[in-house]
Protein backbone atom coordinates (compact mmCIF):
# COMPACT_ATOMS: atom_id res chain seq x y z
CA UNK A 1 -13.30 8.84 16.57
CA UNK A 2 -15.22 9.71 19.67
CA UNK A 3 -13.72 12.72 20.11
CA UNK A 4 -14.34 13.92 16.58
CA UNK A 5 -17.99 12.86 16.72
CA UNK A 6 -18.54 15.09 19.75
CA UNK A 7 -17.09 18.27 18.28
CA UNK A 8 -18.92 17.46 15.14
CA UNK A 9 -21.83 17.51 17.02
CA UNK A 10 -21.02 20.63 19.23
CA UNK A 11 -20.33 22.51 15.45
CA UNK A 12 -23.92 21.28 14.71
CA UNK A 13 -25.37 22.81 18.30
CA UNK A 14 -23.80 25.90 17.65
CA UNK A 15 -25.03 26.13 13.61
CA UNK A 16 -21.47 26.84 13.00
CA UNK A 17 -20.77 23.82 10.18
CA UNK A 18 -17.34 23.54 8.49
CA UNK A 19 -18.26 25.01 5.26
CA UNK A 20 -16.62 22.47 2.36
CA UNK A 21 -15.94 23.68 -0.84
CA UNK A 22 -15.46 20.31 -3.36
CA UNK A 23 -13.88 21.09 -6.92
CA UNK A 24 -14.71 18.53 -9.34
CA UNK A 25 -18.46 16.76 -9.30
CA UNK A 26 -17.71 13.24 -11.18
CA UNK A 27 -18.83 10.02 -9.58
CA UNK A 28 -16.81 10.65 -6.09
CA UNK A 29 -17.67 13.99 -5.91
CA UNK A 30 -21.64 13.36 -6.08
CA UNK A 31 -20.90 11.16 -3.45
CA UNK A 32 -19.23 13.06 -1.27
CA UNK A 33 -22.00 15.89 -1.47
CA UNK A 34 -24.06 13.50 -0.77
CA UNK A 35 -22.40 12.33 2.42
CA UNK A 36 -22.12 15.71 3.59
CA UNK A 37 -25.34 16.47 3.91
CA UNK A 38 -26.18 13.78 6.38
CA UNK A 39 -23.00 14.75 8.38
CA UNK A 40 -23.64 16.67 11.40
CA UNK A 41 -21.09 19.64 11.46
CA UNK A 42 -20.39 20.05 7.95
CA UNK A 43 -22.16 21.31 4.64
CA UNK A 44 -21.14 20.96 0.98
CA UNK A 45 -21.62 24.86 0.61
CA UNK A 46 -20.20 25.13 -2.95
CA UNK A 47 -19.50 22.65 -5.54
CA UNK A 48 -17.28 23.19 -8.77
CA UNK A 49 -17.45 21.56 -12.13
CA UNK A 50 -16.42 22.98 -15.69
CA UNK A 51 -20.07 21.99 -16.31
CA UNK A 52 -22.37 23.88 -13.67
CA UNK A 53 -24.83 21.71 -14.21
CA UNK A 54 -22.93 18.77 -12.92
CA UNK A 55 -22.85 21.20 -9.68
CA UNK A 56 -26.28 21.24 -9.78
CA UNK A 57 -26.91 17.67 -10.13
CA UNK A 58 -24.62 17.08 -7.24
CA UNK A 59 -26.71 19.13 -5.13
CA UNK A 60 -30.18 17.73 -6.27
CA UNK A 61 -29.28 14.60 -6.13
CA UNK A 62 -28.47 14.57 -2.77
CA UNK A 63 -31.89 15.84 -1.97
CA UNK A 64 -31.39 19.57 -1.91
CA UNK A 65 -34.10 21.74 -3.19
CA UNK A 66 -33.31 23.71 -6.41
CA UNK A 67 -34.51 27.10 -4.78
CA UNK A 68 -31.92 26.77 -2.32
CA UNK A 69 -28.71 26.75 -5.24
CA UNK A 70 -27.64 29.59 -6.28
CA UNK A 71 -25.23 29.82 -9.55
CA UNK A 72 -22.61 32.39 -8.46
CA UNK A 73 -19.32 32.97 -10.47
CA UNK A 74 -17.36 35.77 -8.02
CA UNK A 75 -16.25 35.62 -4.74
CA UNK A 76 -18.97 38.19 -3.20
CA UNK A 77 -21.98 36.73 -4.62
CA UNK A 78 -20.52 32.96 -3.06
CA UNK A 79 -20.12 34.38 -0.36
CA UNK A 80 -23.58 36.00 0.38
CA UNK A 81 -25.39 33.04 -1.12
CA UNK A 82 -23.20 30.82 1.68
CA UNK A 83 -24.08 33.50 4.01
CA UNK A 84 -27.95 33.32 3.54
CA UNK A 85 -27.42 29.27 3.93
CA UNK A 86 -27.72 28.92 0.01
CA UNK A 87 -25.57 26.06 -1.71
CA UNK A 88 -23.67 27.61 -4.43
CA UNK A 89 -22.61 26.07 -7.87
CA UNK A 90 -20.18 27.53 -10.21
CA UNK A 91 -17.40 26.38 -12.89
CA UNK A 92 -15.02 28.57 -11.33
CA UNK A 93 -12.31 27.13 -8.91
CA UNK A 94 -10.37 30.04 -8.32
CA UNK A 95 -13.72 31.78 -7.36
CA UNK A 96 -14.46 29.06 -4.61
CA UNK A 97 -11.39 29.14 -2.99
CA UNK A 98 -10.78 32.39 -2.81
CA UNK A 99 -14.21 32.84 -1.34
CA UNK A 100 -13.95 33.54 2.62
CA UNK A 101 -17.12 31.34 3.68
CA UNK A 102 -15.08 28.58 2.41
CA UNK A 103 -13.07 26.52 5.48
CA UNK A 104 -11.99 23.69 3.19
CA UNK A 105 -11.22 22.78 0.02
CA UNK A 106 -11.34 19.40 -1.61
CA UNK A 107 -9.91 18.15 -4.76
CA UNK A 108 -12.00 15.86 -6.47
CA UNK A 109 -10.59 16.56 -10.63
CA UNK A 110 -7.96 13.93 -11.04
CA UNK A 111 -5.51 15.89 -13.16
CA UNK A 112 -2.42 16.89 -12.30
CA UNK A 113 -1.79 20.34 -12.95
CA UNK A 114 -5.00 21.20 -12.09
CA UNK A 115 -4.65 19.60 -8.59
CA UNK A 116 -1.14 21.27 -8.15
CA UNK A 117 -3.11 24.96 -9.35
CA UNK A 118 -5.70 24.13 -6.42
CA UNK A 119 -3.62 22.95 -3.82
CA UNK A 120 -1.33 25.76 -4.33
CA UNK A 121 -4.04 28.48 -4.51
CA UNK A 122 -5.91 26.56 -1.48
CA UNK A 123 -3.17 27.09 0.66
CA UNK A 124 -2.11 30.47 0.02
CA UNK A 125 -5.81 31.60 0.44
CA UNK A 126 -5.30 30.21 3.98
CA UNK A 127 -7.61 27.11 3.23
CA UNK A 128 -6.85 23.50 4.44
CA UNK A 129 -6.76 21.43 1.39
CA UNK A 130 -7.63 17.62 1.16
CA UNK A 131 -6.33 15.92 -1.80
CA UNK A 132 -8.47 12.95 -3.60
CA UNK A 133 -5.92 14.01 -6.22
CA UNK A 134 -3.73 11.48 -5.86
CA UNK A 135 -2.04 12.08 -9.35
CA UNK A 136 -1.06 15.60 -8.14
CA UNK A 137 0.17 14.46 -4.78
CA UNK A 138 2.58 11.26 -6.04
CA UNK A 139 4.17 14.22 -8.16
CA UNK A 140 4.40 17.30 -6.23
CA UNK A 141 2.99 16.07 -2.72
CA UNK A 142 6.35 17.03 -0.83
CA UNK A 143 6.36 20.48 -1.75
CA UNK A 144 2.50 21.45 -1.13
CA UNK A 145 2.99 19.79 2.47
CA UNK A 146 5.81 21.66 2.84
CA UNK A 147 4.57 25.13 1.54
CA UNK A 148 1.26 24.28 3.89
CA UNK A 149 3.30 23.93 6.86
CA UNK A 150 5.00 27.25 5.99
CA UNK A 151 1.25 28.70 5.56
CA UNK A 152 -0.09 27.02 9.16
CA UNK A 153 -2.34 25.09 6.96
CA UNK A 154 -3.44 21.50 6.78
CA UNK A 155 -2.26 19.80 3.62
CA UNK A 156 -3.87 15.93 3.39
CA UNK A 157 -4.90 12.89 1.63
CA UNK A 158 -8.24 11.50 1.92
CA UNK A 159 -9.02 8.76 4.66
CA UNK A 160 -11.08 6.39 2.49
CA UNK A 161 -8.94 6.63 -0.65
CA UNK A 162 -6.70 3.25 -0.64
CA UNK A 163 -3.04 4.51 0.23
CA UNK A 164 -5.27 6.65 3.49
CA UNK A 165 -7.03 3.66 4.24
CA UNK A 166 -3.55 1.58 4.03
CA UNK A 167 -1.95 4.10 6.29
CA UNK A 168 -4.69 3.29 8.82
CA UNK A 169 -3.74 -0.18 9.02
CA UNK A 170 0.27 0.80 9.46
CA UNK A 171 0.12 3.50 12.48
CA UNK A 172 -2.28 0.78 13.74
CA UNK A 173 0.47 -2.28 13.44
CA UNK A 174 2.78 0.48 14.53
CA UNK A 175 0.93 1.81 17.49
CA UNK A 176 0.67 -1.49 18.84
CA UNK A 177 4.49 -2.87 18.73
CA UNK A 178 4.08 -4.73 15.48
CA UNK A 179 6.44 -4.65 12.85
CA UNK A 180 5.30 -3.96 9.32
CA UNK A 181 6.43 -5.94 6.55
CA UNK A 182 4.64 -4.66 3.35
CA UNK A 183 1.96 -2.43 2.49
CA UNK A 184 -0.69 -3.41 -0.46
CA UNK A 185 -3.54 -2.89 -2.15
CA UNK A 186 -6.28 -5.30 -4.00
CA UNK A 187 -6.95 -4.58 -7.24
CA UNK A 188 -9.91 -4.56 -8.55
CA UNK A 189 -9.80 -4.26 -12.20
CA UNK A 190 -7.68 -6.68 -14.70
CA UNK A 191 -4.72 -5.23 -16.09
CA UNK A 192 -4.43 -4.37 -19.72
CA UNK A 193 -1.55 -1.55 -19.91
CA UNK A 194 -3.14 -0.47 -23.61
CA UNK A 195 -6.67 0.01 -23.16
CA UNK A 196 -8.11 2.82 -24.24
CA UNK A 197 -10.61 5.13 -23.10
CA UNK A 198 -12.98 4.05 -26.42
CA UNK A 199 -12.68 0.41 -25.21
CA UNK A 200 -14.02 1.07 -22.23
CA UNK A 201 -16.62 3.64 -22.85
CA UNK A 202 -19.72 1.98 -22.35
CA UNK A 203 -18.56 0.40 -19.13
CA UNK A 204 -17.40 3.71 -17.64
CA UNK A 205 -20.71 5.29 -18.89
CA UNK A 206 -22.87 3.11 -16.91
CA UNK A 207 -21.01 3.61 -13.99
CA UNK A 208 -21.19 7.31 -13.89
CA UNK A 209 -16.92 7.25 -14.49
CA UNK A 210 -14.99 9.18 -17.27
CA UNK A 211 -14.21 6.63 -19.98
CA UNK A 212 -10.54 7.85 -18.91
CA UNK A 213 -10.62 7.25 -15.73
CA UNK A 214 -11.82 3.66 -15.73
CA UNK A 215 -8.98 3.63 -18.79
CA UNK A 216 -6.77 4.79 -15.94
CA UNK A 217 -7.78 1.64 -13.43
CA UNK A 218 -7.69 -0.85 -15.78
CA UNK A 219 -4.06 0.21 -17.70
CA UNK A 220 -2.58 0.04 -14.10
CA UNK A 221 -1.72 3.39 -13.62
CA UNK A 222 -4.07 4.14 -11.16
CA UNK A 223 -2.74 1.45 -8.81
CA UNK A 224 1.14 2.40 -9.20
CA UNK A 225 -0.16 6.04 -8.51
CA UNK A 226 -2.27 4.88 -5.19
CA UNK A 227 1.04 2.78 -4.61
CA UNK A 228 3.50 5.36 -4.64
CA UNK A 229 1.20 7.23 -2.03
CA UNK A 230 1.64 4.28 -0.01
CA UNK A 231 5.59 4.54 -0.50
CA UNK A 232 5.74 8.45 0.16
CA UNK A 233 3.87 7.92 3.33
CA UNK A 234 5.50 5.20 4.81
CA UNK A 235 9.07 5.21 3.50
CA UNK A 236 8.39 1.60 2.54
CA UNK A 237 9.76 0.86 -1.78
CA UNK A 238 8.53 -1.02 -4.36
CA UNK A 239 10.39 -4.45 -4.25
CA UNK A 240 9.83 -4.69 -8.09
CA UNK A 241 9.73 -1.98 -10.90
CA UNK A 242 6.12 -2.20 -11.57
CA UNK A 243 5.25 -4.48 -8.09
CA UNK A 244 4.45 -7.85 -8.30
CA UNK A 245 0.92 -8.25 -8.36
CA UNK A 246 0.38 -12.00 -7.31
CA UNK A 247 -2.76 -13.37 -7.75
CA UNK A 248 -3.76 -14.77 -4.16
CA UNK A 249 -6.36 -15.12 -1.31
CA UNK A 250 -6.26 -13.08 1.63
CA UNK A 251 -5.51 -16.26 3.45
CA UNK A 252 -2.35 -16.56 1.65
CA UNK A 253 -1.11 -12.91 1.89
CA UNK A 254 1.55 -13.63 4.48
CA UNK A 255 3.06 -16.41 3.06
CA UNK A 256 3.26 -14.55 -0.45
CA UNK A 257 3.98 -11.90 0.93
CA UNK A 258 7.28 -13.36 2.48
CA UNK A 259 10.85 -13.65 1.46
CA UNK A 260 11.75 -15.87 -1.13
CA UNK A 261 14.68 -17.92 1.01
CA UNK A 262 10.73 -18.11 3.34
CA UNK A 263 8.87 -19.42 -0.02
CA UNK A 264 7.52 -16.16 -0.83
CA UNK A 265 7.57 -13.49 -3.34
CA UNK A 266 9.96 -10.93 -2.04
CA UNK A 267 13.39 -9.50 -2.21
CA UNK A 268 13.14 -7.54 0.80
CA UNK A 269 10.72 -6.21 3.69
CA UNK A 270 9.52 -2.64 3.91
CA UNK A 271 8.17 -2.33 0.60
CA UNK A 272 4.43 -1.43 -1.32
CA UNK A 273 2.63 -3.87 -3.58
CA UNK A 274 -1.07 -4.42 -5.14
CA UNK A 275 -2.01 -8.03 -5.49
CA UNK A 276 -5.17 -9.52 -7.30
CA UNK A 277 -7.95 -11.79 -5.31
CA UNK A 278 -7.60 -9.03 -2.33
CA UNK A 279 -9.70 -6.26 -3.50
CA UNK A 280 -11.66 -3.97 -2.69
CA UNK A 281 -9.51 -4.55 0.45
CA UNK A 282 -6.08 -2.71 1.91
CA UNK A 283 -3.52 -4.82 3.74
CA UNK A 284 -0.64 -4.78 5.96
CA UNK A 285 1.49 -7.59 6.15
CA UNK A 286 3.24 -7.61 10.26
CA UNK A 287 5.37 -9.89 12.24
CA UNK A 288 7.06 -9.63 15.73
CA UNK A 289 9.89 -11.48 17.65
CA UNK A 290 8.09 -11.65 20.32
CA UNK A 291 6.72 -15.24 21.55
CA UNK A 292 4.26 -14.67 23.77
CA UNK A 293 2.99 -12.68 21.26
CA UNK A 294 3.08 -15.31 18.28
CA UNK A 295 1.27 -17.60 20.55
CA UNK A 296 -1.71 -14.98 21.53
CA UNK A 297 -2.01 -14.44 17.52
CA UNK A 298 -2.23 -18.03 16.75
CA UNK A 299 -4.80 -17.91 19.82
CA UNK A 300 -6.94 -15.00 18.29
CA UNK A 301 -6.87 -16.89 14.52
CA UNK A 302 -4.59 -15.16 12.52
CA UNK A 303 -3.09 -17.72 11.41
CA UNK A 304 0.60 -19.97 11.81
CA UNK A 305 3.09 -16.84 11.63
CA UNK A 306 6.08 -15.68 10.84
CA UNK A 307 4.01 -13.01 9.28
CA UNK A 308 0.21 -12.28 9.94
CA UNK A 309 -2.07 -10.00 7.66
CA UNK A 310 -4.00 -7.01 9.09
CA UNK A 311 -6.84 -6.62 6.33
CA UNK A 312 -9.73 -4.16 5.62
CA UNK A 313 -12.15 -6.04 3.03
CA UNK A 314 -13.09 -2.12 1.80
CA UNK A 315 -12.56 1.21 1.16
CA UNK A 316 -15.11 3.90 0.81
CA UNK A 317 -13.24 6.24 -1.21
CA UNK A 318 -15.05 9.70 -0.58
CA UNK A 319 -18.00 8.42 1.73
CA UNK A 320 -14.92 8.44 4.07
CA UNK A 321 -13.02 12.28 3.14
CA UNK A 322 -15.60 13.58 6.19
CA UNK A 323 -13.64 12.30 8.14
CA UNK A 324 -10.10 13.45 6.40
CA UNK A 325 -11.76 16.90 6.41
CA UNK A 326 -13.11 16.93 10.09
CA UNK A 327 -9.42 15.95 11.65
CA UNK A 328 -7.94 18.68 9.35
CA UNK A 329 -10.09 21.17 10.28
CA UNK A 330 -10.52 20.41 14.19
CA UNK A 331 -7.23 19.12 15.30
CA UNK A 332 -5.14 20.38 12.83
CA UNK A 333 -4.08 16.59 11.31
CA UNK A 334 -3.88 15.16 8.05
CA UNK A 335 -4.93 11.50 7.80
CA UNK A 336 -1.57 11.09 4.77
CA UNK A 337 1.17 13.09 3.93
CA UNK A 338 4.32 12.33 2.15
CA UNK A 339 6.88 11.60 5.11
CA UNK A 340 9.62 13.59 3.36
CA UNK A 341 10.65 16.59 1.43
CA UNK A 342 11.10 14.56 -1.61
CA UNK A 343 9.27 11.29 -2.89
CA UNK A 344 9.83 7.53 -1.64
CA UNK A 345 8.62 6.22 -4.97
CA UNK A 346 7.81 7.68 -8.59
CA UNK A 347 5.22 6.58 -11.24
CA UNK A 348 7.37 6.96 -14.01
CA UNK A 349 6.05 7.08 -17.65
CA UNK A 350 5.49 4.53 -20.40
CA UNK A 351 4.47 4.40 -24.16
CA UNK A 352 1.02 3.15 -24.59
CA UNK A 353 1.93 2.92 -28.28
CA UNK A 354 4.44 3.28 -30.47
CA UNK A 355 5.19 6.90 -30.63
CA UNK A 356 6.72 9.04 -33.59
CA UNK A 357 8.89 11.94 -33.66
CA UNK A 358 6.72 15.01 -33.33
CA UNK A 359 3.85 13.37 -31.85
CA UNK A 360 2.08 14.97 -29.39
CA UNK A 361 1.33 13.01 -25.90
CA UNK A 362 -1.75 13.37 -24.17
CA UNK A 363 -2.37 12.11 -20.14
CA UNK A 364 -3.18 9.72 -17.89
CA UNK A 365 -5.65 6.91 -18.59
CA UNK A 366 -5.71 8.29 -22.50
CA UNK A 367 -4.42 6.88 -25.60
CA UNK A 368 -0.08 7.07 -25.45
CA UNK A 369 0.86 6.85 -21.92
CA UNK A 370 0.42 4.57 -18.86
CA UNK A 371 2.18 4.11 -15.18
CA UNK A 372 4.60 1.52 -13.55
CA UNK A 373 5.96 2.62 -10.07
CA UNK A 374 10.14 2.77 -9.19
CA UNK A 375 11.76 3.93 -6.45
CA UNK A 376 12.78 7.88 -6.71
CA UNK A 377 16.39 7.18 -6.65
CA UNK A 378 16.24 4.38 -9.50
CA UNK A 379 13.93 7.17 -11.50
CA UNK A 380 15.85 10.10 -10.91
CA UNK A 381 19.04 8.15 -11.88
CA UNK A 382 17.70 6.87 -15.27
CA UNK A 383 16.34 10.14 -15.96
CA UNK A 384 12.80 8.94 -16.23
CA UNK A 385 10.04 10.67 -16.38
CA UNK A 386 6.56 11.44 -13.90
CA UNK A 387 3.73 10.33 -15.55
CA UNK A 388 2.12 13.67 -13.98
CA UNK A 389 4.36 15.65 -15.59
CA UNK A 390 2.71 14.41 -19.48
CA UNK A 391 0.09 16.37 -20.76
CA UNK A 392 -1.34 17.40 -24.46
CA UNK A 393 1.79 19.94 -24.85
CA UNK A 394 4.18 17.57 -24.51
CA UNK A 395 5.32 15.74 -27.40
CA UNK A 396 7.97 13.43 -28.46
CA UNK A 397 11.83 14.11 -29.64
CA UNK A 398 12.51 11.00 -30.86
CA UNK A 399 10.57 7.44 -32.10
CA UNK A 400 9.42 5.93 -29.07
CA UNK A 401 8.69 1.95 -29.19
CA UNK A 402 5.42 1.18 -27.18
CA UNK A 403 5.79 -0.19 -23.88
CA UNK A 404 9.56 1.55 -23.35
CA UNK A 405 10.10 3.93 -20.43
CA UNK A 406 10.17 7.63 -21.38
CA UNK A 407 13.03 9.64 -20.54
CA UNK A 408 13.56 13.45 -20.46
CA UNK A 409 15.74 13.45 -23.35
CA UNK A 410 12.81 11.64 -25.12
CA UNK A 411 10.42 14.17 -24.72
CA UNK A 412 9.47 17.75 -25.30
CA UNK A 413 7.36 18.59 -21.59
CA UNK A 414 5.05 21.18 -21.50
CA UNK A 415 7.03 23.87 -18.76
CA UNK A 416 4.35 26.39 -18.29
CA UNK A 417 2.13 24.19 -15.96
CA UNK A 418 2.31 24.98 -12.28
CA UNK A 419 3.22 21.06 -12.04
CA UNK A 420 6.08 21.32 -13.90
CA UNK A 421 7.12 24.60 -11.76
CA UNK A 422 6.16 23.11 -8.21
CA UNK A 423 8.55 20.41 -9.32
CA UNK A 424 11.42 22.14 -10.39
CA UNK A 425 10.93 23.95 -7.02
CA UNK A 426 10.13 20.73 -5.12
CA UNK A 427 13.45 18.98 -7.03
CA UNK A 428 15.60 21.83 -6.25
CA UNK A 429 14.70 22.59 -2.30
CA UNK A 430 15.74 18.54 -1.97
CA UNK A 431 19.52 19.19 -3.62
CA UNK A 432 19.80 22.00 -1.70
């Protein structure tokens, strides 16, 4: 991190600042503008919403002077604004990326096809692309790393988003001879798998959140989504179709977090899991057969053994994608990538509600659908379907019961979104 900071600093010298371009300006995007600005080495130069006054507001919020936005919707008047050291705004996507005083791009929307249309446009434009889209990446992920590799590009999660964060804590364990047992999460929310976005409206309101997207928390999907991250990542499975989610201390994470012939929880080692009483934390649960090395962790206070926890009581979400787009951007790294050209673990689909023939679906953290995670070979095997795959196209082919898992043959899917197309192409390159 020293490093970084000093050719951060040397971009700042030189008034040569990696010029950012954020698409979506909800709750994490605001903040993220904000950040920027106090980041030496990096500007917010243009900011996307489908509302260009939430652009706007992103800007002024974080202290910049109206007479220094511009509103531009084409890629010559973003550019000269960026140029003259303006901050642009605009509700067009393709426009910002395709802009050349753009370095990167960051996607901040939270829907699926629309993440998969950025990334892919991103990287064919030449641009690194950081992904707090984690509903796009879980789905098509393998394919955009693989077509940015192809396009000497940087393709990335966000450091600061939990399965980043919970990466951190692995190649650490890893780096320094530890073994890694399990990968988690805290959750933060309580788990209802029907709430709906009118339930939670005046929550999500005061909090500056889409109604949907705290829908999308609470209903559990966006935990098995930030799970299956983790999985693509690491390798590392769910143990359980849905994960366990124990309800436990910190304290007690290695014991739960153990094999059940050890008094614990599990079936197996090397697998992803969320548990309650641990958020807004990340943890990795590590052992070692080492004893000298027992003894000097019983020394330093964490705790009895077998297993030990590695825990980091927070996450920043997008205060921390500076430094996600700084490593991308500098030295050519991502901060979390799917490990493979195909996914570890799927968020496969279920009925919110019962569902009639004919009915039309509509997306995540909405009315008819929510998330539980599976491994990809149990998922492609039962023919289930992505949850990032379901959008207001889709609609059902038969009476669905609520709570059942949604296979293809259930459902009419919407095949004219580039997420349905990336995954046909991602599906086929890894059975070929």
């Amino acid at each position: 991190m020293f490093g970084l900071r000093n050719k951060l600093g040397e971009l700042e010298e030189s008034n040569n600042p990696i010029k950012v371009c954020l698409v979506g300006a909800g709750l994490m995007g605001k903040g993220l503008v904000s950040q920027l600005t106090r980041v030496d080495g990096m500007t917010p130069s243009v900011v996307v919403s489908n509302k260009i006054q939430d652009s706007v507001d992103a800007f002024t919020i974080a202290g910049i002077h109206k007479s220094d936005i511009v509103i531009a919707r084409n890629t010559t008047d973003i550019d000269n604004a960026v140029r003259a050291g303006k901050f642009v705004a605009t509700d067009l996507w393709d426009m910002a990326v395709r802009a050349g005083m753009t370095d990167v791009i960051v996607d901040a929307t939270g829907v699926p096809d629309t993440g998969a249309r950025i990334a892919t446009t991103s990287i064919l434009e030449g641009k690194d692309i950081v992904m707090l889209n984690v509903e796009a990446d879980v789905v098509v992920g393998p394919y955009l790393n693989r077509l940015a590799k192809q396009e000497g590009v940087v393709y990335t999660g966000s450091a600061g988003d939990e399965p980043g964060a919970v990466m951190e804590l692995y190649d650490f364990a890893v780096s320094t001879g530890f073994k890694v047992l399990a990968l988690g999460k805290g959750k933060n929310n309580p788990l209802d798998h029907h709430v709906t976005p009118q339930m939670v409206r005046v929550k999500a309101e005061k909090s500056g959140l889409k109604p949907l997207r705290l829908a999308s928390f609470i209903d559990g999907t966006n935990t098995m989504v930030e799970m299956a991250a983790m999985a693509n990542a690491s390798g590392f499975v769910p143990d359980v179709r849905g994960g366990h989610g124990p309800d436990t201390t910190v304290d007690q994470l290695p014991k739960v977090y153990s094999l059940k012939s050890e008094g614990g929880i599990l079936n197996r080692y090397g697998i992803v899991d969320f548990a309650f009483g641990a958020a807004p934390g990340v943890y990795a649960i590590v052992t070692t057969d080492l004893p000298q090395v027992h003894h000097e962790m019983k020394f330093l206070k964490m705790g009895d053994g077998p297993n030990y926890v590695l825990f980091r009581p927070y996450h920043l979400t997008s205060l921390e994608t500076p430094i996600t787009i700084a490593k991308a951007h500098i030295y050519r790294e991502p901060s979390i990538v799917p490990m493979m050209d195909r996914p570890v673990a799927e968020v496969i689909t279920m009925a919110k509600k019962d569902i009639k023939k004919g009915e039309y679906f509509d997306g995540i953290g909405e009315e008819t659908v929510y998330g539980s995670i599976e491994e990809y070979n149990v998922a492609k095997k039962e023919d289930l379907v992505p949850i990032g795959l379901i959008n207001r196209n889709a609609r059902a082919r038969v009476d669905i019961k609520k709570d059942e898992y949604i296979t293809n043959s259930m459902i009419e899917l919407d095949t004219d979104t580039e997420i349905y197309k990336l995954r046909q192409l991602q599906d086929e390159q890894t059975t070929s």
